[in-house]
N, C-alpha and C. Protein backbone atom coordinates (compact mmCIF):
# COMPACT_ATOMS: atom_id res chain seq x y z
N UNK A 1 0.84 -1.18 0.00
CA UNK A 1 0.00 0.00 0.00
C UNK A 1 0.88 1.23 0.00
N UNK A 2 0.40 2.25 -1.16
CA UNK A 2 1.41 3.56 -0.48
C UNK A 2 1.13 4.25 0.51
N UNK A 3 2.68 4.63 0.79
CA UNK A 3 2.66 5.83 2.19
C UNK A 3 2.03 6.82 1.43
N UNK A 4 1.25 7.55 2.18
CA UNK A 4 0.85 8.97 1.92
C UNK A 4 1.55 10.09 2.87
N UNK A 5 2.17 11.36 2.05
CA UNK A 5 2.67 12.55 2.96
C UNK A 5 1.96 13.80 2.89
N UNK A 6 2.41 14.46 4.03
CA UNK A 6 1.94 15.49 4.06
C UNK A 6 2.52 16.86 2.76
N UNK A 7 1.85 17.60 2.27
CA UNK A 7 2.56 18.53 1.12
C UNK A 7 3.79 18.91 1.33
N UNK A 8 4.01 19.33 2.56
CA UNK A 8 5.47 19.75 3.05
C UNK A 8 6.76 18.26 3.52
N UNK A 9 6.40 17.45 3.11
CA UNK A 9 7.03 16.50 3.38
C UNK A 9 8.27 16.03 3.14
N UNK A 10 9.63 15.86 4.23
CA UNK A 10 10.78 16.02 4.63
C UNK A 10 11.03 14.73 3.40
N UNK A 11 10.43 13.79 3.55
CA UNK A 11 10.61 12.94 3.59
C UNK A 11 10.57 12.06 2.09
N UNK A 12 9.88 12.29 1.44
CA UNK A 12 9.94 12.52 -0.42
C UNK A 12 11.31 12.55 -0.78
N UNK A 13 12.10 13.18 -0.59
CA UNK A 13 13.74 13.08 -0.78
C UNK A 13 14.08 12.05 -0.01
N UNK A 14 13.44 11.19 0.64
CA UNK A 14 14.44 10.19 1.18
C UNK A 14 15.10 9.17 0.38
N UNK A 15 16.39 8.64 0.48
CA UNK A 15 16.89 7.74 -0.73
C UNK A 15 15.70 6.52 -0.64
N UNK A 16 15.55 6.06 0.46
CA UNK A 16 14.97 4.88 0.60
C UNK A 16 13.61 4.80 -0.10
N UNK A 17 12.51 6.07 -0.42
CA UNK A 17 11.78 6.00 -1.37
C UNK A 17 11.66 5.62 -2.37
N UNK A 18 13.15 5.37 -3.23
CA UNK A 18 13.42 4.98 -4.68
C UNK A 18 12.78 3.49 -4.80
N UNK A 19 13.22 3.05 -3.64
CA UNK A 19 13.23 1.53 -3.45
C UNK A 19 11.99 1.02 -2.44
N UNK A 20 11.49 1.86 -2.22
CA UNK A 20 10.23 1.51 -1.60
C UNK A 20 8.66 2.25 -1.87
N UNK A 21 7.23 1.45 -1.64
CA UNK A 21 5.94 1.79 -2.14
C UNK A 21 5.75 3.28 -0.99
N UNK A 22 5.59 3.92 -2.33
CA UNK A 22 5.28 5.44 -2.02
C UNK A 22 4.58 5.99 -2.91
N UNK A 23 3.92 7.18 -2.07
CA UNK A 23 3.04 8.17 -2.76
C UNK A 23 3.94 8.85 -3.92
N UNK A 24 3.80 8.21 -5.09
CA UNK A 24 4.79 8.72 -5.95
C UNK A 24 4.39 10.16 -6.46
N UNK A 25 2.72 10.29 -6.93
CA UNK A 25 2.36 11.67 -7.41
C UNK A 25 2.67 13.03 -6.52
N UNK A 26 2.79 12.21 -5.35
CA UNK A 26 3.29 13.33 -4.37
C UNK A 26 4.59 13.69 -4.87
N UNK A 27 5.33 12.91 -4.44
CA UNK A 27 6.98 12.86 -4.97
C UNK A 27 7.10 13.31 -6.02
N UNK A 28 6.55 13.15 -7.45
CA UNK A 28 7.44 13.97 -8.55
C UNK A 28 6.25 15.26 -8.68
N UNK A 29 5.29 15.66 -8.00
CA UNK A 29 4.46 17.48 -7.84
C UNK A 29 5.44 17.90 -6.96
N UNK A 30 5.73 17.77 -5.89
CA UNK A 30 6.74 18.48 -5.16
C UNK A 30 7.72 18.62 -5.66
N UNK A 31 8.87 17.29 -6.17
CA UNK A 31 9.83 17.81 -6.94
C UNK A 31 9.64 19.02 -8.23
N UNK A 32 8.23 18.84 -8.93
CA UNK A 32 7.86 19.96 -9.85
C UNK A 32 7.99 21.31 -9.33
N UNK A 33 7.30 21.76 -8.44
CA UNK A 33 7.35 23.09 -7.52
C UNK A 33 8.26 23.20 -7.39
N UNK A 34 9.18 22.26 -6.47
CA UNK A 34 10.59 22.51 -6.03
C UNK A 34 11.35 23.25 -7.19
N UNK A 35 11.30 22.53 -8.59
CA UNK A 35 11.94 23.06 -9.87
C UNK A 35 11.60 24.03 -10.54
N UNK A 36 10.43 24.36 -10.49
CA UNK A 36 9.73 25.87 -10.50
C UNK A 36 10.51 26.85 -9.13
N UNK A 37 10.47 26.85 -8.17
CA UNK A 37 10.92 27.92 -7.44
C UNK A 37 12.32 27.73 -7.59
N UNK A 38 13.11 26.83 -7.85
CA UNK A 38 14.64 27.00 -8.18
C UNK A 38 14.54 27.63 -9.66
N UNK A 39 14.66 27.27 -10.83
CA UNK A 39 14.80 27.97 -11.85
C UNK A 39 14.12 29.48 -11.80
N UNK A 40 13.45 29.96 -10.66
CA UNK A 40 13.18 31.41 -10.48
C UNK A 40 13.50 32.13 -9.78
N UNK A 41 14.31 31.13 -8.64
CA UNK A 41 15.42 32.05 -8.07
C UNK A 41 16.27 31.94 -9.20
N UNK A 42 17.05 31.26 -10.33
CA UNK A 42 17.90 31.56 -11.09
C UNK A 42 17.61 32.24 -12.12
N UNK A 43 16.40 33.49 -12.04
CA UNK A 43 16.40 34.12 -13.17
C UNK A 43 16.43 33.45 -14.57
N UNK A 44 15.66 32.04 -14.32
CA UNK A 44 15.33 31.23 -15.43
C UNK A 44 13.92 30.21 -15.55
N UNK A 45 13.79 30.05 -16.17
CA UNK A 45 12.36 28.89 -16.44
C UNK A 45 12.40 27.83 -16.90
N UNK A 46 11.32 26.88 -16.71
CA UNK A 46 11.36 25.56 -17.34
C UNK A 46 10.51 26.41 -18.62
N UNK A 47 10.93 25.72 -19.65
CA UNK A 47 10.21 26.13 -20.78
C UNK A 47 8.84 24.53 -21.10
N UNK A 48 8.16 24.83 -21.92
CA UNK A 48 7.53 23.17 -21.78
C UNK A 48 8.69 22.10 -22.05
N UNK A 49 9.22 22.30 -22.90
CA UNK A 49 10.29 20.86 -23.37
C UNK A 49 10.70 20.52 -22.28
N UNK A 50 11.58 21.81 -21.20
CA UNK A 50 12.02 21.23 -20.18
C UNK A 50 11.30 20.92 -19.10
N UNK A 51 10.57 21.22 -18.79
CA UNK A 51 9.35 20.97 -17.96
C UNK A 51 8.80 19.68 -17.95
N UNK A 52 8.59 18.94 -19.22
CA UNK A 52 7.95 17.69 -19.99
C UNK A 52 9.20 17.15 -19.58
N UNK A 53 10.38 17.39 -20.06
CA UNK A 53 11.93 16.10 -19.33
C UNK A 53 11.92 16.05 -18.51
N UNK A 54 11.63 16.70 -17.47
CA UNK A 54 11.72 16.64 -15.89
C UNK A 54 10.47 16.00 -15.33
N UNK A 55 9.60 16.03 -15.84
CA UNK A 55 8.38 15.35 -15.92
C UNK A 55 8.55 13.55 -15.94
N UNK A 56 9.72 13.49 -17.21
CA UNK A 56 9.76 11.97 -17.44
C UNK A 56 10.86 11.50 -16.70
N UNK A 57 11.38 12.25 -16.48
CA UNK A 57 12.36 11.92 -15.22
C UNK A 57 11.88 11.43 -13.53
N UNK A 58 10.75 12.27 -13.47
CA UNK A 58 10.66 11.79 -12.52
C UNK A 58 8.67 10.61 -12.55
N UNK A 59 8.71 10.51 -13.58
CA UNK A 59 7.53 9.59 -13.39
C UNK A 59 7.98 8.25 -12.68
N UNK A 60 9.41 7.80 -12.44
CA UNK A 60 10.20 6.84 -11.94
C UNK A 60 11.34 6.96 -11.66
N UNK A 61 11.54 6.06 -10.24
CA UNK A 61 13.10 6.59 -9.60
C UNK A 61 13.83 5.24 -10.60
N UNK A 62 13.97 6.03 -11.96
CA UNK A 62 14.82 5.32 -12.49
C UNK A 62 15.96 6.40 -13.96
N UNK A 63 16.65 5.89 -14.12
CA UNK A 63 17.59 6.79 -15.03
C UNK A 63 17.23 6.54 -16.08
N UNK A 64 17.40 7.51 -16.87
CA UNK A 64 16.67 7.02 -18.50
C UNK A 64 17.94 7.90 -19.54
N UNK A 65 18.36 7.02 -20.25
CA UNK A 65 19.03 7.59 -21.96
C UNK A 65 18.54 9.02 -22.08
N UNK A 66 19.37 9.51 -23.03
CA UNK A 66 18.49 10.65 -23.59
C UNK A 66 17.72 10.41 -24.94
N UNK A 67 18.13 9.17 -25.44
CA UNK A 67 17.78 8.61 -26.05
C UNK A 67 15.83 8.13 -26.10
N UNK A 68 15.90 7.76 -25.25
CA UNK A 68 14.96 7.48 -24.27
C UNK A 68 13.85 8.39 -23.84
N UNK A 69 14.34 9.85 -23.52
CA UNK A 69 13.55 10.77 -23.13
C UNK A 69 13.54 11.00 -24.65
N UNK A 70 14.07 11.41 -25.56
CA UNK A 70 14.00 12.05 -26.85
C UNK A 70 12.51 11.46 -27.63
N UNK A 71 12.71 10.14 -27.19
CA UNK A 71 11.11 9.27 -27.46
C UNK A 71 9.95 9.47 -27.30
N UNK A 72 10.06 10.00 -25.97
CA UNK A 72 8.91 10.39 -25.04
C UNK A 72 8.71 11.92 -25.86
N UNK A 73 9.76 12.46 -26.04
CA UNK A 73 9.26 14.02 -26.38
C UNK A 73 8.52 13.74 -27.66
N UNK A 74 8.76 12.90 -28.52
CA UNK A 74 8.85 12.82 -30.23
C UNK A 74 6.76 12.80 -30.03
N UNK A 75 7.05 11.47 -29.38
CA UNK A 75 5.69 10.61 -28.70
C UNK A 75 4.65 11.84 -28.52
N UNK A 76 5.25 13.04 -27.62
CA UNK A 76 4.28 14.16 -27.14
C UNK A 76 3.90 15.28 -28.07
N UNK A 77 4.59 14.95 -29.31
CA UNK A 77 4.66 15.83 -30.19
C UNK A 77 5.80 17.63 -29.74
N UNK A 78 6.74 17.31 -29.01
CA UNK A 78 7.73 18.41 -29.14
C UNK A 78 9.27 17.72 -30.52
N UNK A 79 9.27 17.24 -31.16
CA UNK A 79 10.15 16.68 -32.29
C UNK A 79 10.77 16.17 -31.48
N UNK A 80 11.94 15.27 -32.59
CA UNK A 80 12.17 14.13 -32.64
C UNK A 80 14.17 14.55 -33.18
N UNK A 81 14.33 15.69 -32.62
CA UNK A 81 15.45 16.25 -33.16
C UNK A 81 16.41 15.82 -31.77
N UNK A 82 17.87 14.70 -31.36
CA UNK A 82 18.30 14.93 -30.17
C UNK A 82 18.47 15.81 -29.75
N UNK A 83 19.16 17.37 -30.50
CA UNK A 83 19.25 18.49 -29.49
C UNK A 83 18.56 19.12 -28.83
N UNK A 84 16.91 18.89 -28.86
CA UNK A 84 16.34 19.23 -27.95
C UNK A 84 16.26 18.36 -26.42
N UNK A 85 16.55 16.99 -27.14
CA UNK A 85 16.52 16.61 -25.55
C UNK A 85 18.01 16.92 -24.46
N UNK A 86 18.76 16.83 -25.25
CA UNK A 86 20.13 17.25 -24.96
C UNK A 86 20.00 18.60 -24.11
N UNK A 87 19.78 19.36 -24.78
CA UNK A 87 19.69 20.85 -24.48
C UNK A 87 18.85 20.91 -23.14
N UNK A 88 17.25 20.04 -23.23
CA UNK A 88 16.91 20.24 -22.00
C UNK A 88 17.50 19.20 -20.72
N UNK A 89 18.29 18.75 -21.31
CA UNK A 89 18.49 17.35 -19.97
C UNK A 89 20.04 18.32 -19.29
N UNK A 90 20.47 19.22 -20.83
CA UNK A 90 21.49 19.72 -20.15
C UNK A 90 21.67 20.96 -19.10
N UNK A 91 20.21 21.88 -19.74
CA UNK A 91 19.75 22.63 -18.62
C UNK A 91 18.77 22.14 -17.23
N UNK A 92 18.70 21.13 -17.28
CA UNK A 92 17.82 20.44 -15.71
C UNK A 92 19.18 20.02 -15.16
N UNK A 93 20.13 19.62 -15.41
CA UNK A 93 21.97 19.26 -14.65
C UNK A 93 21.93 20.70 -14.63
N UNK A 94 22.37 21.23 -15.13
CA UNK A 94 22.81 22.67 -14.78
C UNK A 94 22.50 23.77 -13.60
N UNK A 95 20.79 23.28 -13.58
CA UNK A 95 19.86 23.85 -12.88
C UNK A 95 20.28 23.21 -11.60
N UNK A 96 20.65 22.08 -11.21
CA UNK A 96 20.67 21.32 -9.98
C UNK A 96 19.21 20.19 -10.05
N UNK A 97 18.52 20.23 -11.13
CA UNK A 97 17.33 19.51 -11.31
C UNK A 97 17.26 18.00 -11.72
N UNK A 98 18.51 17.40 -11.71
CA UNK A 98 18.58 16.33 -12.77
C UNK A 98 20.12 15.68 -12.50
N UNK A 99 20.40 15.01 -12.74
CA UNK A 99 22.08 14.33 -12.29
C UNK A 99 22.30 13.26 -13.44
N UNK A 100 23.60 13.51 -13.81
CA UNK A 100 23.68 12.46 -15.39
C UNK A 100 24.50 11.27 -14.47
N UNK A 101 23.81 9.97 -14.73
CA UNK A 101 24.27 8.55 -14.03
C UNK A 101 25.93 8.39 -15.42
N UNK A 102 26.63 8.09 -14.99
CA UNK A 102 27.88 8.17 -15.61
C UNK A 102 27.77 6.45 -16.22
N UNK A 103 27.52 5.59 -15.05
CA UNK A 103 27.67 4.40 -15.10
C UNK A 103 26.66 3.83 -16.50
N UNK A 104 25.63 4.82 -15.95
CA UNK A 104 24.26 4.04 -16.93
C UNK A 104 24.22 5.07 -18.73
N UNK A 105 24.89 6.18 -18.55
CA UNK A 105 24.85 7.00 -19.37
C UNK A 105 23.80 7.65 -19.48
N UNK A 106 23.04 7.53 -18.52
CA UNK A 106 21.42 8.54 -18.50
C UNK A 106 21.33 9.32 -17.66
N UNK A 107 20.29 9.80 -17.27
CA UNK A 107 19.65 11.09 -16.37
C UNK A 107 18.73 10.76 -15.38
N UNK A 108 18.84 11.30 -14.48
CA UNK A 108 17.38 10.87 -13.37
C UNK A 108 17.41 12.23 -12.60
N UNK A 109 16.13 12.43 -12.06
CA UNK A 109 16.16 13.59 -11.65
C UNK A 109 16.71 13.60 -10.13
N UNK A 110 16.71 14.84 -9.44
CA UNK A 110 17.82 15.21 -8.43
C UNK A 110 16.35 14.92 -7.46
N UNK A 111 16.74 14.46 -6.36
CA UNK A 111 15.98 14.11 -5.43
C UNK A 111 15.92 15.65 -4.28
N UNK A 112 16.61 16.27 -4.44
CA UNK A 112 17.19 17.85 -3.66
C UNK A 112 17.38 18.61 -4.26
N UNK A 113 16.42 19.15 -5.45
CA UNK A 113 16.45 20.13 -6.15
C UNK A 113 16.78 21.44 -5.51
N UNK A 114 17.49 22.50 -5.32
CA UNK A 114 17.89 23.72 -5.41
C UNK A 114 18.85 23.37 -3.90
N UNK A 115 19.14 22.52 -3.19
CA UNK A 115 19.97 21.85 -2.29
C UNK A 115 21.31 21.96 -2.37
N UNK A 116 22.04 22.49 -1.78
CA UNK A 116 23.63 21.84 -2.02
C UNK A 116 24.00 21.04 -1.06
N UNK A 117 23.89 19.81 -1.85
CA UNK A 117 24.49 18.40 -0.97
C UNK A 117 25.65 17.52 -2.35
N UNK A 118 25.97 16.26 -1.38
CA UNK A 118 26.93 15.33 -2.21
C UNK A 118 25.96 14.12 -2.34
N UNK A 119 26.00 14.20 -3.65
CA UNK A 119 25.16 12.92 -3.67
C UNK A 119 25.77 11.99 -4.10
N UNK A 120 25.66 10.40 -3.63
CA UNK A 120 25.55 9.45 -4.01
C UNK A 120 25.22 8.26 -5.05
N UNK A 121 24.75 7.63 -5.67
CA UNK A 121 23.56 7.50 -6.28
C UNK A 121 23.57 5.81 -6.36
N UNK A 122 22.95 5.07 -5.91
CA UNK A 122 22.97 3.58 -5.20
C UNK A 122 22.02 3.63 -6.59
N UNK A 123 22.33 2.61 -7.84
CA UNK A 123 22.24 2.34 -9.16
C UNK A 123 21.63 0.37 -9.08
N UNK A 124 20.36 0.25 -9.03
CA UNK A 124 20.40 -1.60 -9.12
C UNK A 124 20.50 -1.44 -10.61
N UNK A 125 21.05 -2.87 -10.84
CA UNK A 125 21.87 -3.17 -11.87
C UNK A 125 20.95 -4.14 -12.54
N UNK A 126 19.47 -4.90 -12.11
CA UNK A 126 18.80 -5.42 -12.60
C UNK A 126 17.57 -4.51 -13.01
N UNK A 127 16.92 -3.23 -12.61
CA UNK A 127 15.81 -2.72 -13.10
C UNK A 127 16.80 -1.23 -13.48
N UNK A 128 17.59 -0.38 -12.86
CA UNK A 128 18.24 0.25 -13.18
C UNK A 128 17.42 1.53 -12.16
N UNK A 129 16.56 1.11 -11.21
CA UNK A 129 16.14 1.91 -9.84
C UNK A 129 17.12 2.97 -9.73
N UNK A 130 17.19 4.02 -9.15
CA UNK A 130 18.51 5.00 -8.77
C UNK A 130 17.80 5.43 -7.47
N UNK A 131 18.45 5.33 -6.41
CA UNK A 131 17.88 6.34 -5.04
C UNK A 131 19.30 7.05 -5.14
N UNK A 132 18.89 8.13 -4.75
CA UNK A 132 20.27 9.09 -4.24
C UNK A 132 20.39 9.62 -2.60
N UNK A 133 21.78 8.82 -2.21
CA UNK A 133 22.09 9.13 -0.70
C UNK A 133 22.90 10.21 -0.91
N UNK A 134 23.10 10.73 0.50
CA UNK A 134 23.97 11.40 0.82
C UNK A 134 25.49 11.03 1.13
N UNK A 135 26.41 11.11 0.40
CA UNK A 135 27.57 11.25 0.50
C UNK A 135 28.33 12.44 0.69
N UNK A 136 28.45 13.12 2.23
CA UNK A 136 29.15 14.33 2.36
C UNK A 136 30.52 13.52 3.15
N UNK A 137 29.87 12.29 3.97
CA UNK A 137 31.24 11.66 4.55
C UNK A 137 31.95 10.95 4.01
N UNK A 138 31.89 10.28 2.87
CA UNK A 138 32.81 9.89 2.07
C UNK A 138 33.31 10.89 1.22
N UNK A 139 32.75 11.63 0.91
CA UNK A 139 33.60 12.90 -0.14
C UNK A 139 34.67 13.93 0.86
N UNK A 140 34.50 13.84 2.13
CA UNK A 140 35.01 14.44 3.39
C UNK A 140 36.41 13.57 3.61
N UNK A 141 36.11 12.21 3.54
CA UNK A 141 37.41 11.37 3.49
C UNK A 141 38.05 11.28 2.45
N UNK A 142 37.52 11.66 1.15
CA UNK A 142 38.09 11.62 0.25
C UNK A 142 39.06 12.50 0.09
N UNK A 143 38.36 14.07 0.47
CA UNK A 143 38.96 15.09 0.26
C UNK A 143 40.35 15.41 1.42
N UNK A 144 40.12 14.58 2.73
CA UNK A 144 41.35 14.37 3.31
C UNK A 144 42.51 14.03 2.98
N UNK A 145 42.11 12.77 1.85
CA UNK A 145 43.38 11.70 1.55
C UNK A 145 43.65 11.78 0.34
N UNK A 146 43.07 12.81 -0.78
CA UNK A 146 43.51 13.74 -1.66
C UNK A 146 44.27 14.87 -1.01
N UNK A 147 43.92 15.59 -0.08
CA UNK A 147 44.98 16.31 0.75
C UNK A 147 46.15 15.98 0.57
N UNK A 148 45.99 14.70 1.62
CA UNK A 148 47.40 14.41 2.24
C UNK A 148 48.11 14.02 0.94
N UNK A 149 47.55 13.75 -0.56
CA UNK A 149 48.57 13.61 -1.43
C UNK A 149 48.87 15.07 -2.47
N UNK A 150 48.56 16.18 -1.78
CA UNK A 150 48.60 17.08 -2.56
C UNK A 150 47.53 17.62 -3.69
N UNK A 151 46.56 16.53 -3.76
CA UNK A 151 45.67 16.98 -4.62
C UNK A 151 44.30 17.64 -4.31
N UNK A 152 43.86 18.63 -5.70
CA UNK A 152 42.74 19.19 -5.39
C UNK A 152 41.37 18.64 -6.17
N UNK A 153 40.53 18.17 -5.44
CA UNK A 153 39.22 17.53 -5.92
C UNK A 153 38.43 18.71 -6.48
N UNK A 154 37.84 18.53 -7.94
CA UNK A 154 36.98 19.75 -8.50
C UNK A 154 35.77 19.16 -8.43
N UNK A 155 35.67 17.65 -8.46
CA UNK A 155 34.18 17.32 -9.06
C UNK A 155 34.28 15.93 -8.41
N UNK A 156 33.43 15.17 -7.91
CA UNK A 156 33.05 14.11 -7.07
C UNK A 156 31.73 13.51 -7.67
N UNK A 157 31.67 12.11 -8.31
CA UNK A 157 30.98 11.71 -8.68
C UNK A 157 30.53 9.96 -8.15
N UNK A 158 29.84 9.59 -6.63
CA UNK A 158 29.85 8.47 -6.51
C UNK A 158 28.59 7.79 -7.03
N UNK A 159 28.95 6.15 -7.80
CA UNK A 159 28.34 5.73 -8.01
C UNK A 159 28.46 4.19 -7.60
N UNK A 160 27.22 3.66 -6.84
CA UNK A 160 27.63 2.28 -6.32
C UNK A 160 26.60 1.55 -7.04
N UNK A 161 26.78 -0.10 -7.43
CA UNK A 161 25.76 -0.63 -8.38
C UNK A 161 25.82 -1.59 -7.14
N UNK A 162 24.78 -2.54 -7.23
CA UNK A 162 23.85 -3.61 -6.74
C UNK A 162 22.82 -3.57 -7.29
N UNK A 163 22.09 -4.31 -6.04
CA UNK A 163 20.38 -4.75 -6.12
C UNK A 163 19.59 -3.80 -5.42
N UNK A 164 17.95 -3.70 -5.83
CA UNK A 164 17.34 -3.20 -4.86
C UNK A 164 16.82 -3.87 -4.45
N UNK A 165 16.06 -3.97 -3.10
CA UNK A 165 15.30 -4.73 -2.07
C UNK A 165 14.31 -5.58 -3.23
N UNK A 166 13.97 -4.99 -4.33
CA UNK A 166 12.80 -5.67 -4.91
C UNK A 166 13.77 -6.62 -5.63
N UNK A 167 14.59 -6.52 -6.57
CA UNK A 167 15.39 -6.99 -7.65
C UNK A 167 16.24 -8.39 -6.63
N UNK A 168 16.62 -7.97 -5.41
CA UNK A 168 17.69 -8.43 -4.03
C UNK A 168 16.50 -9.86 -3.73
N UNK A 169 15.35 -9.43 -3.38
CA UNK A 169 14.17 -10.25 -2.90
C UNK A 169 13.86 -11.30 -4.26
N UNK A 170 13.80 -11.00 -4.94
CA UNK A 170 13.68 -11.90 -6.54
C UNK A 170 14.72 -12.79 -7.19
N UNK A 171 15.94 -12.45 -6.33
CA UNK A 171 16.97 -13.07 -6.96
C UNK A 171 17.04 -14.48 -6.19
């Protein structure tokens, strides 16, 4: 059965939502708002294209191609040209709205839209689920023992693959 939250709810960003039965319409309207009041503190907008990617991003805590979203746009009637999906997948990263999975080569949206945190991103390797944790203490140790060798970290990207509880339970 899903959890149901309250509108203001802490708890919608939790990683463990990815992987567990939740009020999802809740979860990707809040993330919507959330991405509306960030792109207007940045003196910017979702336009529809981007609005509609962020949309398909978050209909599931899962990462998708751009390939993939480009489908969905063609499907909705915004064309069938990649640089539009490009362009908008590249302004929702930009925005803080969206995070490109390195491992999977796709996009999923940011669970902490207008947030500055370190994220994580716990990737199952059988449905391709993404929850995103917080990693400030491993990027904290990291950035120690890059220290101690002289080096300076610009960009931190963790990605861990497994199972999820559902994919983990099935196997």
């Amino acid at each position: 059965m899903p959890q149901t939250h309250p509108p203001d709810c802490p708890g919608c960003a939790a990683p463990d939502l990815a992987f567990a039965a939740h009020d999802h319409a809740h979860c990707a309207a809040d993330a919507l708002a959330r991405a509306e009041a960030v792109t207007a503190a940045n003196n910017s907008r979702l336009t529809p294209v981007r609005r509609r990617v962020l949309e398909i991003l978050l209909e599931d805590h899962r990462a998708l191609g751009a390939y993939d979203v480009l489908a969905r746009l063609a499907a909705d009637g915004f064309g069938n040209q990649p640089p539009v999906a490009y362009r908008a997948l590249e302004f929702l990263v930009e925005q803080g709205l969206a995070h490109r999975i390195q491992r999977l080569n796709a996009f999923t949206a940011c669970a902490h839209p207008g947030e500055a945190h370190a994220p994580a991103f716990l990737i199952c390797r059988a449905c391709h689920s993404v929850a995103e944790a917080e990693a400030a203490p491993a990027r904290e140790a990291l950035d120690r023992e890059a220290g101690r060798l002289g080096f300076a970290i610009e960009r931190t990207t963790l990605e861990a693959l497994g199972l999820c509880p559902s994919c983990k339970a099935a196997a």
